[in-house]
C-alpha atoms as a PDB file:
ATOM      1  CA  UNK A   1       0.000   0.000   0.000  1.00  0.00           C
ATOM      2  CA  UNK A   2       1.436   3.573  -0.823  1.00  0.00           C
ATOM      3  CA  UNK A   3       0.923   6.844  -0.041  1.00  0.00           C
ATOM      4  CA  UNK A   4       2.523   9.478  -2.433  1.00  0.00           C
ATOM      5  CA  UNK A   5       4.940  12.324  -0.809  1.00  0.00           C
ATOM      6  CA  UNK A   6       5.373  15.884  -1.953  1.00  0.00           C
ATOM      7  CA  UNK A   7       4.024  16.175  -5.140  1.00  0.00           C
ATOM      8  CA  UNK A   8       7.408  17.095  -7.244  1.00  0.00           C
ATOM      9  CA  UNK A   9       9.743  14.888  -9.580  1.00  0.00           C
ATOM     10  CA  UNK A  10      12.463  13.153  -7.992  1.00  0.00           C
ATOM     11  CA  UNK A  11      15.662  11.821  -9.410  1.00  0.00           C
ATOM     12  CA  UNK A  12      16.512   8.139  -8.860  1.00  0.00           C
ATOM     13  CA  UNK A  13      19.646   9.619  -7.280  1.00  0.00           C
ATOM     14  CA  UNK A  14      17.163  11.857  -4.545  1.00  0.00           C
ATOM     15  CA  UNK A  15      15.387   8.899  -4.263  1.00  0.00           C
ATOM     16  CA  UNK A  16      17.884   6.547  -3.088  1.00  0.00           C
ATOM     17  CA  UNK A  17      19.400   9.355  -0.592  1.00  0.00           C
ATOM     18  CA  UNK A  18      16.124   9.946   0.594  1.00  0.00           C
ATOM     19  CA  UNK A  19      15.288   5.966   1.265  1.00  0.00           C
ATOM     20  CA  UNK A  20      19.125   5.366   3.099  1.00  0.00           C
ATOM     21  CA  UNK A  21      18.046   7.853   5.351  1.00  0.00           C
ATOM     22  CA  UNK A  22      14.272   6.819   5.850  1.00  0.00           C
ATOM     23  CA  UNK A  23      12.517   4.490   8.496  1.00  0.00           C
ATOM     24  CA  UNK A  24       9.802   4.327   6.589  1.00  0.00           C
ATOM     25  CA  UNK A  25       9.697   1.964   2.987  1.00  0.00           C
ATOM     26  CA  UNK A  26       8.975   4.071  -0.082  1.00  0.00           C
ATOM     27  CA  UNK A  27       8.426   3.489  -3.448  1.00  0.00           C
ATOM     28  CA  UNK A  28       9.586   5.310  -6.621  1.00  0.00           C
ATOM     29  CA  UNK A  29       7.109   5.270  -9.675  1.00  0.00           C
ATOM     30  CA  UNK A  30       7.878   7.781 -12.437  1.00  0.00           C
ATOM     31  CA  UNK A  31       9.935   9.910 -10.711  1.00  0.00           C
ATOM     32  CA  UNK A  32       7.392  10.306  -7.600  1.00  0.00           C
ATOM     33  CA  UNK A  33       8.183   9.025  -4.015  1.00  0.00           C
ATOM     34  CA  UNK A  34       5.187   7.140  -2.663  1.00  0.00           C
ATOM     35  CA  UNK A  35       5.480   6.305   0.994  1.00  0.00           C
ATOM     36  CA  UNK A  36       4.228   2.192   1.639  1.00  0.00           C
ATOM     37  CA  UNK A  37       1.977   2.090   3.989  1.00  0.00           C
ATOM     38  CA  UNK A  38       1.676  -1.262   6.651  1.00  0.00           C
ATOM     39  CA  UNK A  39      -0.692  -4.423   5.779  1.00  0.00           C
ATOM     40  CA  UNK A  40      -3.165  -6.008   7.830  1.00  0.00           C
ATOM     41  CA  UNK A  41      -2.435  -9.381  10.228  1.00  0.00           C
ATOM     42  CA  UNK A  42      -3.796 -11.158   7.529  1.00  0.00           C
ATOM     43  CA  UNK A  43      -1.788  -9.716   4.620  1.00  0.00           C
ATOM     44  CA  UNK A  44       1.212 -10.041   6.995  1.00  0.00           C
ATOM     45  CA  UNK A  45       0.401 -13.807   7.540  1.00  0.00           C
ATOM     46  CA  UNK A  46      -0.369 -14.565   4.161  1.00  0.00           C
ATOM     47  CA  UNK A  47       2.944 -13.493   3.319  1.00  0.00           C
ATOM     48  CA  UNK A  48       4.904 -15.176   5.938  1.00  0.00           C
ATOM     49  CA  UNK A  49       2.802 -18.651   5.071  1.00  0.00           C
ATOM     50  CA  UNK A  50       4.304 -18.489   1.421  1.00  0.00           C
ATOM     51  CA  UNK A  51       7.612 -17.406   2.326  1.00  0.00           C
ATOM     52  CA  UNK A  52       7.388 -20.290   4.725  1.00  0.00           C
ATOM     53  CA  UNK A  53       6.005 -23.012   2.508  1.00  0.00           C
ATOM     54  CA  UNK A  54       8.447 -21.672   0.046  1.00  0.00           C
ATOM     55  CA  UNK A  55      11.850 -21.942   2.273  1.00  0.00           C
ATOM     56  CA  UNK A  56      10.661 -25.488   3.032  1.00  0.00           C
ATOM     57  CA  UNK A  57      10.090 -26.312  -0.517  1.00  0.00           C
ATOM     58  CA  UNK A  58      13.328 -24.584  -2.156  1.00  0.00           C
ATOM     59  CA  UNK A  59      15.693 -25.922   0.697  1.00  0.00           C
ATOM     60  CA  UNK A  60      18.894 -26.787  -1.004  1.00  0.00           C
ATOM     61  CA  UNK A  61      18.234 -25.441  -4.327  1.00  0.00           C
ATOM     62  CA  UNK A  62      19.491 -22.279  -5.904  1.00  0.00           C
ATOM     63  CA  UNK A  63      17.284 -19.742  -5.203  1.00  0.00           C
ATOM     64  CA  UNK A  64      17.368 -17.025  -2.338  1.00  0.00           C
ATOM     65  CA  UNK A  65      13.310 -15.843  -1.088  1.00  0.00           C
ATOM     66  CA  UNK A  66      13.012 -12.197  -0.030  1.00  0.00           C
ATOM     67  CA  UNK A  67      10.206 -10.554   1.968  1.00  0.00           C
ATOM     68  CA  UNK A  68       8.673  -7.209   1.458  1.00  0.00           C
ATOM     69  CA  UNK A  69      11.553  -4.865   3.209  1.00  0.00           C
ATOM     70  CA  UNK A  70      13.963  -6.184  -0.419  1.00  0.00           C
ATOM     71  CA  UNK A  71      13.796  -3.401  -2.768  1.00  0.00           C
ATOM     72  CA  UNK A  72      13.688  -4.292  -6.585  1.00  0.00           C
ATOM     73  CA  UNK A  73      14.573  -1.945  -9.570  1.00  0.00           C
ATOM     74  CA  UNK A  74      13.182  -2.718 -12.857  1.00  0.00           C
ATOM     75  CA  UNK A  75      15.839  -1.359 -15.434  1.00  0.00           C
ATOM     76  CA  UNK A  76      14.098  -2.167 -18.566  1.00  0.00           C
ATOM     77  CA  UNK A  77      11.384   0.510 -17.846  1.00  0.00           C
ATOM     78  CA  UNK A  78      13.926   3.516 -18.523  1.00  0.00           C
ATOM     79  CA  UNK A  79      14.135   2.277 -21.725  1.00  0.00           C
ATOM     80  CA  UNK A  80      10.825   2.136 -22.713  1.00  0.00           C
ATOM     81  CA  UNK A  81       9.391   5.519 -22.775  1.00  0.00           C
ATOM     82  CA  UNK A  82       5.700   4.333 -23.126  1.00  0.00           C
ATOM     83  CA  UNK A  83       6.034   2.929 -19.724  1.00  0.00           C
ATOM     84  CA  UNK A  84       8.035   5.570 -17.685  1.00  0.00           C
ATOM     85  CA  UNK A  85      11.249   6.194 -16.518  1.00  0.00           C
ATOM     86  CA  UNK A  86      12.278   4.199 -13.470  1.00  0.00           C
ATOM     87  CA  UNK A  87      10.683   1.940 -10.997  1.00  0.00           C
ATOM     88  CA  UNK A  88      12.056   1.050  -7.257  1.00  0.00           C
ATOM     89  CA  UNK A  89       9.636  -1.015  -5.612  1.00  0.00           C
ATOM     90  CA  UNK A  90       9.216  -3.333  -2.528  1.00  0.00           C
ATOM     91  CA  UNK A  91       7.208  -6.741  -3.505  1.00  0.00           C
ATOM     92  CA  UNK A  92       5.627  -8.647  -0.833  1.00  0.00           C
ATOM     93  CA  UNK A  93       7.476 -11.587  -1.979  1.00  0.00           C
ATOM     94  CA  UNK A  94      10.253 -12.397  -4.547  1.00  0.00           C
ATOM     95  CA  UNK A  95      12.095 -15.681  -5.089  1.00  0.00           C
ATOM     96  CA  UNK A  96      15.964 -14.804  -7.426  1.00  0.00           C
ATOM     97  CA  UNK A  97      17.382 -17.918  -8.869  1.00  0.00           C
ATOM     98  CA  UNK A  98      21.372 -17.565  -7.497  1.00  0.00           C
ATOM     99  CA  UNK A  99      23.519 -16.196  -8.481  1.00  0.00           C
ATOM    100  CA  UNK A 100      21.850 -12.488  -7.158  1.00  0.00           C
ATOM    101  CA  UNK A 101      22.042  -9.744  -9.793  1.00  0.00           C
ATOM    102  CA  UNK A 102      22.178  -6.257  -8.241  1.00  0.00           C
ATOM    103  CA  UNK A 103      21.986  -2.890  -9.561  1.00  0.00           C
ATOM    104  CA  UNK A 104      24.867  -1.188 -10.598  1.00  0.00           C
ATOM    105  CA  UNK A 105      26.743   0.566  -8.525  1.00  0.00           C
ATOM    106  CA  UNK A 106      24.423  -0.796  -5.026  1.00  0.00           C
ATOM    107  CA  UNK A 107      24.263  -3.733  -2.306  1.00  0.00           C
ATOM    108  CA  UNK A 108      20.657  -3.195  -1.787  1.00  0.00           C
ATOM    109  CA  UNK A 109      18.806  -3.446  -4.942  1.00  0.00           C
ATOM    110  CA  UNK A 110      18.013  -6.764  -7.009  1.00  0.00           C
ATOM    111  CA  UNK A 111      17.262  -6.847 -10.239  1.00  0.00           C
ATOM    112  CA  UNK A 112      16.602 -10.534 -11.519  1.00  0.00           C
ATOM    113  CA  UNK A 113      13.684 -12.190  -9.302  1.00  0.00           C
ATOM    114  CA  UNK A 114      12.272 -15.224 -11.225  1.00  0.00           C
ATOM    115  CA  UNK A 115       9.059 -15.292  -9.065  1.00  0.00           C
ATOM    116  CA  UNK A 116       6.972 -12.365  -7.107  1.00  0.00           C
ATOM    117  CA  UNK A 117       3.728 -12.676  -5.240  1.00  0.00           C
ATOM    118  CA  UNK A 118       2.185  -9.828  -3.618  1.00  0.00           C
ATOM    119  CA  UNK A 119      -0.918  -9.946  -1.270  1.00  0.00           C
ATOM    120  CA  UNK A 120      -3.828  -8.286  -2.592  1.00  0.00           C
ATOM    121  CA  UNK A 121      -5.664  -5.190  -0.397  1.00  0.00           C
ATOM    122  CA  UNK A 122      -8.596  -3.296  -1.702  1.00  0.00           C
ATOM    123  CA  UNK A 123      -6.034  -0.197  -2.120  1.00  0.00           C
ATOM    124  CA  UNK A 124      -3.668  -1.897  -4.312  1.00  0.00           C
ATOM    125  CA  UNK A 125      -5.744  -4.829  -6.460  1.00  0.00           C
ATOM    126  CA  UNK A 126      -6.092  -2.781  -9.135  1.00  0.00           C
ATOM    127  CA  UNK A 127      -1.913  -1.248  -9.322  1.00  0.00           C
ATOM    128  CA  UNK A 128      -0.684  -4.752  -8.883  1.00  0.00           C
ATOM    129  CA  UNK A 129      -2.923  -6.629 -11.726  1.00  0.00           C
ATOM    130  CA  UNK A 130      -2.295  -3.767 -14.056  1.00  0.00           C
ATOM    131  CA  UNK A 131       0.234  -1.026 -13.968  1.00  0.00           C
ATOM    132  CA  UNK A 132       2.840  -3.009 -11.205  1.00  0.00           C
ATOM    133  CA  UNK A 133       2.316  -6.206 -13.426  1.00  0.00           C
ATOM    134  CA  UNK A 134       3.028  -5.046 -16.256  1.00  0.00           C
ATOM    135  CA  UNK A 135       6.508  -3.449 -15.272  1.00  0.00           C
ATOM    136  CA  UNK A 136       7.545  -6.821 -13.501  1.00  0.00           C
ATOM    137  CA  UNK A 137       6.734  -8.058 -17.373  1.00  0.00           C
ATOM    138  CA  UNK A 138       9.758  -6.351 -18.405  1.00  0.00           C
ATOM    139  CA  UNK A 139      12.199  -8.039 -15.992  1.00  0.00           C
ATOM    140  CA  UNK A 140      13.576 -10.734 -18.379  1.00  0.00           C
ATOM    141  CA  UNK A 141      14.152 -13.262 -15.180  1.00  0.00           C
ATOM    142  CA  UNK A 142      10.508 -13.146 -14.117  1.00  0.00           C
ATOM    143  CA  UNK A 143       8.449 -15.994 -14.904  1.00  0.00           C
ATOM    144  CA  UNK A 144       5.632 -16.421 -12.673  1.00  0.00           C
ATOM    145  CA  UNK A 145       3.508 -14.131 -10.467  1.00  0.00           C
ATOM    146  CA  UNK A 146       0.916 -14.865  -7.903  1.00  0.00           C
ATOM    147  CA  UNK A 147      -1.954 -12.972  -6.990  1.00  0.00           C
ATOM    148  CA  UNK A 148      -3.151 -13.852  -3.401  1.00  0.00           C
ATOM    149  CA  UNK A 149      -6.820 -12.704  -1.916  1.00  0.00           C
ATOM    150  CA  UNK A 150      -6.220 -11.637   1.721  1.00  0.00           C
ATOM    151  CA  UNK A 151     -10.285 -11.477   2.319  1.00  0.00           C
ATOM    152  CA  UNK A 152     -11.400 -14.629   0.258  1.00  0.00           C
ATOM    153  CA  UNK A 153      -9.489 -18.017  -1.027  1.00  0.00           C
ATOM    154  CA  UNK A 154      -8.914 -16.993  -3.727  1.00  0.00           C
ATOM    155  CA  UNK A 155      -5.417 -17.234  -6.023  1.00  0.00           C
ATOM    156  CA  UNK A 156      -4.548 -15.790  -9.417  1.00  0.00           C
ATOM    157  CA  UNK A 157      -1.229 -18.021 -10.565  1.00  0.00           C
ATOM    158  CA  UNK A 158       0.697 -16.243 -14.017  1.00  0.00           C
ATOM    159  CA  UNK A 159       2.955 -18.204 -15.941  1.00  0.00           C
ATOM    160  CA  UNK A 160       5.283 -17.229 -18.761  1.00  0.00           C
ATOM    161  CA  UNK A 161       4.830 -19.869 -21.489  1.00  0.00           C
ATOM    162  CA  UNK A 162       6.107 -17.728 -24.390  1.00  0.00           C
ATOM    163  CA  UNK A 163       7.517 -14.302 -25.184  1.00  0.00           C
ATOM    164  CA  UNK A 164       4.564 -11.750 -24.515  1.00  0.00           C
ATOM    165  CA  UNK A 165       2.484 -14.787 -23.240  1.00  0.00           C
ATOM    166  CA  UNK A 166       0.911 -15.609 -20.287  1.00  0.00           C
ATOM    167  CA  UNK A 167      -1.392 -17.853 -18.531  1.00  0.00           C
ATOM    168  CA  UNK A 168      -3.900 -17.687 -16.368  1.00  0.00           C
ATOM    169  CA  UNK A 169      -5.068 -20.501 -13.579  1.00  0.00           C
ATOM    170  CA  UNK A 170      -7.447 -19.499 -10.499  1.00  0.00           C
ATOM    171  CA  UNK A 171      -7.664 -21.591  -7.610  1.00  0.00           C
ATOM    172  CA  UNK A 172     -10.542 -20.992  -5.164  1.00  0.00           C
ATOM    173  CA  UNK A 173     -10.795 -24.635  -4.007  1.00  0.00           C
ATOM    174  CA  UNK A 174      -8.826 -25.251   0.033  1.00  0.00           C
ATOM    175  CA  UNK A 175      -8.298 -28.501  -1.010  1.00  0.00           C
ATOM    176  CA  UNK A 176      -6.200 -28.185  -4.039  1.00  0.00           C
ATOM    177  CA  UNK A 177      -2.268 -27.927  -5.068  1.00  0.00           C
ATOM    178  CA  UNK A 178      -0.904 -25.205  -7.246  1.00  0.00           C
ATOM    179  CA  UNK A 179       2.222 -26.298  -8.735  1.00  0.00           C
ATOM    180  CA  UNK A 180       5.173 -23.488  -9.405  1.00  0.00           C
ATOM    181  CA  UNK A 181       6.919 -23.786 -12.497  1.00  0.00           C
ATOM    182  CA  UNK A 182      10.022 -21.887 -11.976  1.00  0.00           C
ATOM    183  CA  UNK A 183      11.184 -24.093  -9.785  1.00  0.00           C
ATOM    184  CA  UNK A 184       8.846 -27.227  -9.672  1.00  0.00           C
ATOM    185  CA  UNK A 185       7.734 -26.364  -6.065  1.00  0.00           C
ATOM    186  CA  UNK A 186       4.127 -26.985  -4.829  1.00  0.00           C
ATOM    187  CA  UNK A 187       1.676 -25.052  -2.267  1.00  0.00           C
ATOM    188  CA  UNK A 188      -1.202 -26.190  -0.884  1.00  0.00           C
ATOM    189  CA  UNK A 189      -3.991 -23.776  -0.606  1.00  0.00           C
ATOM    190  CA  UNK A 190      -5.046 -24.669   2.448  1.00  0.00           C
ATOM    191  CA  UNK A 191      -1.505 -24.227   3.874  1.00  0.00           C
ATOM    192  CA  UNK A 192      -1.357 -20.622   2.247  1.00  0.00           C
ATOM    193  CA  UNK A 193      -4.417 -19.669   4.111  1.00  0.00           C
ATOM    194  CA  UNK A 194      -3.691 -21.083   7.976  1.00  0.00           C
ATOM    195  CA  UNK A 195      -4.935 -18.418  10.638  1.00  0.00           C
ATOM    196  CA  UNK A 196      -6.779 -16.623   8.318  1.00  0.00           C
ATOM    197  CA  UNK A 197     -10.083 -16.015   8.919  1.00  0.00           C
ATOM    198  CA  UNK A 198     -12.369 -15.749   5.795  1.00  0.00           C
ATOM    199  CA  UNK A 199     -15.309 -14.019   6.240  1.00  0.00           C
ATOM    200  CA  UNK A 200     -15.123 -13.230   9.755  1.00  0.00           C
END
């Protein structure tokens, strides 16, 4: 969730300054610094479930999982001018396949996450199905995004199958197994959504 600042264009450069110095998380989207606002228990726990399942099921492979305080830059979006200049952003959840690419010049920044989830809230459903998703399209690592429902069971799984393709499976069912595909890992639904209390 985010929260723009002073209304003003900011340089990548002020940006980065500005976020070494911060206590807060903050997001940079076009040259605007949005400040990211905290999640709910059940966002938070939804989160922690998948990095959990996740670390279980990647144990000894080559990946590295990252919560919500890893930044990510997405380079390719300075070069397409349709699309803006820059974006810095902080996604719930991002697996990289090792070794870790960074961005230039920092110790702080990936740059080459194969998977990303983020937990949806009614403030940012819409930003990370259309405008957030298509940026992570760019990254030429990423190959699978998942869309999790923090207030019904309800999961939207991407895949990559082609260049400029993607598909689509929903799973609404407790009782069923999505399977990952960038690294043949599986997650129950029903273990995704432990402790959290639809409907109530």
């Amino acid at each position: 969730m985010t929260q723009a600042l002073e209304q003003r264009t900011y340089t990548r450069e002020e940006y980065l300054e500005f976020e070494m110095a911060s206590e807060e998380r903050h997001e940079y989207v076009n040259g605007e610094i949005r400040l990211m606002t905290g999640g709910t228990p059940d966002h938070n726990e939804l989160a922690i479930n998948l990095a959990t399942l996740l670390k279980s099921a990647l144990r000894g492979k080559p990946y590295r999982i990252f919560g919500a305080d890893q930044r990510l830059w997405i380079p390719a979006l300075s070069e397409i001018p349709a699309r803006g200049r820059n974006l810095y952003t902080y996604p719930n959840l991002m697996v990289v396949e090792k070794p870790l690419q960074l961005q230039t010049g920092r110790t702080d920044t990936v740059t080459n996450p194969c998977f990303i989830a983020e937990v949806l809230s009614k403030s940012t459903q819409d930003y990370d199905h259309g405008e957030k998703f298509s940026a992570y399209r760019t990254i030429e690592s990423f190959r699978e995004y998942l869309l999790i429902d923090q207030y019904s069971i309800h999961v939207e799984h991407y895949v990559k199958t082609a260049a400029n393709q993607w598909l689509l499976s929903e799973y609404d069912d407790p009782d069923v197994t999505l399977s990952l595909s960038a690294f043949e890992a599986q997650i129950e639904i029903i273990a995704l959504y432990e402790n959290i209390e639809i409907g109530a």
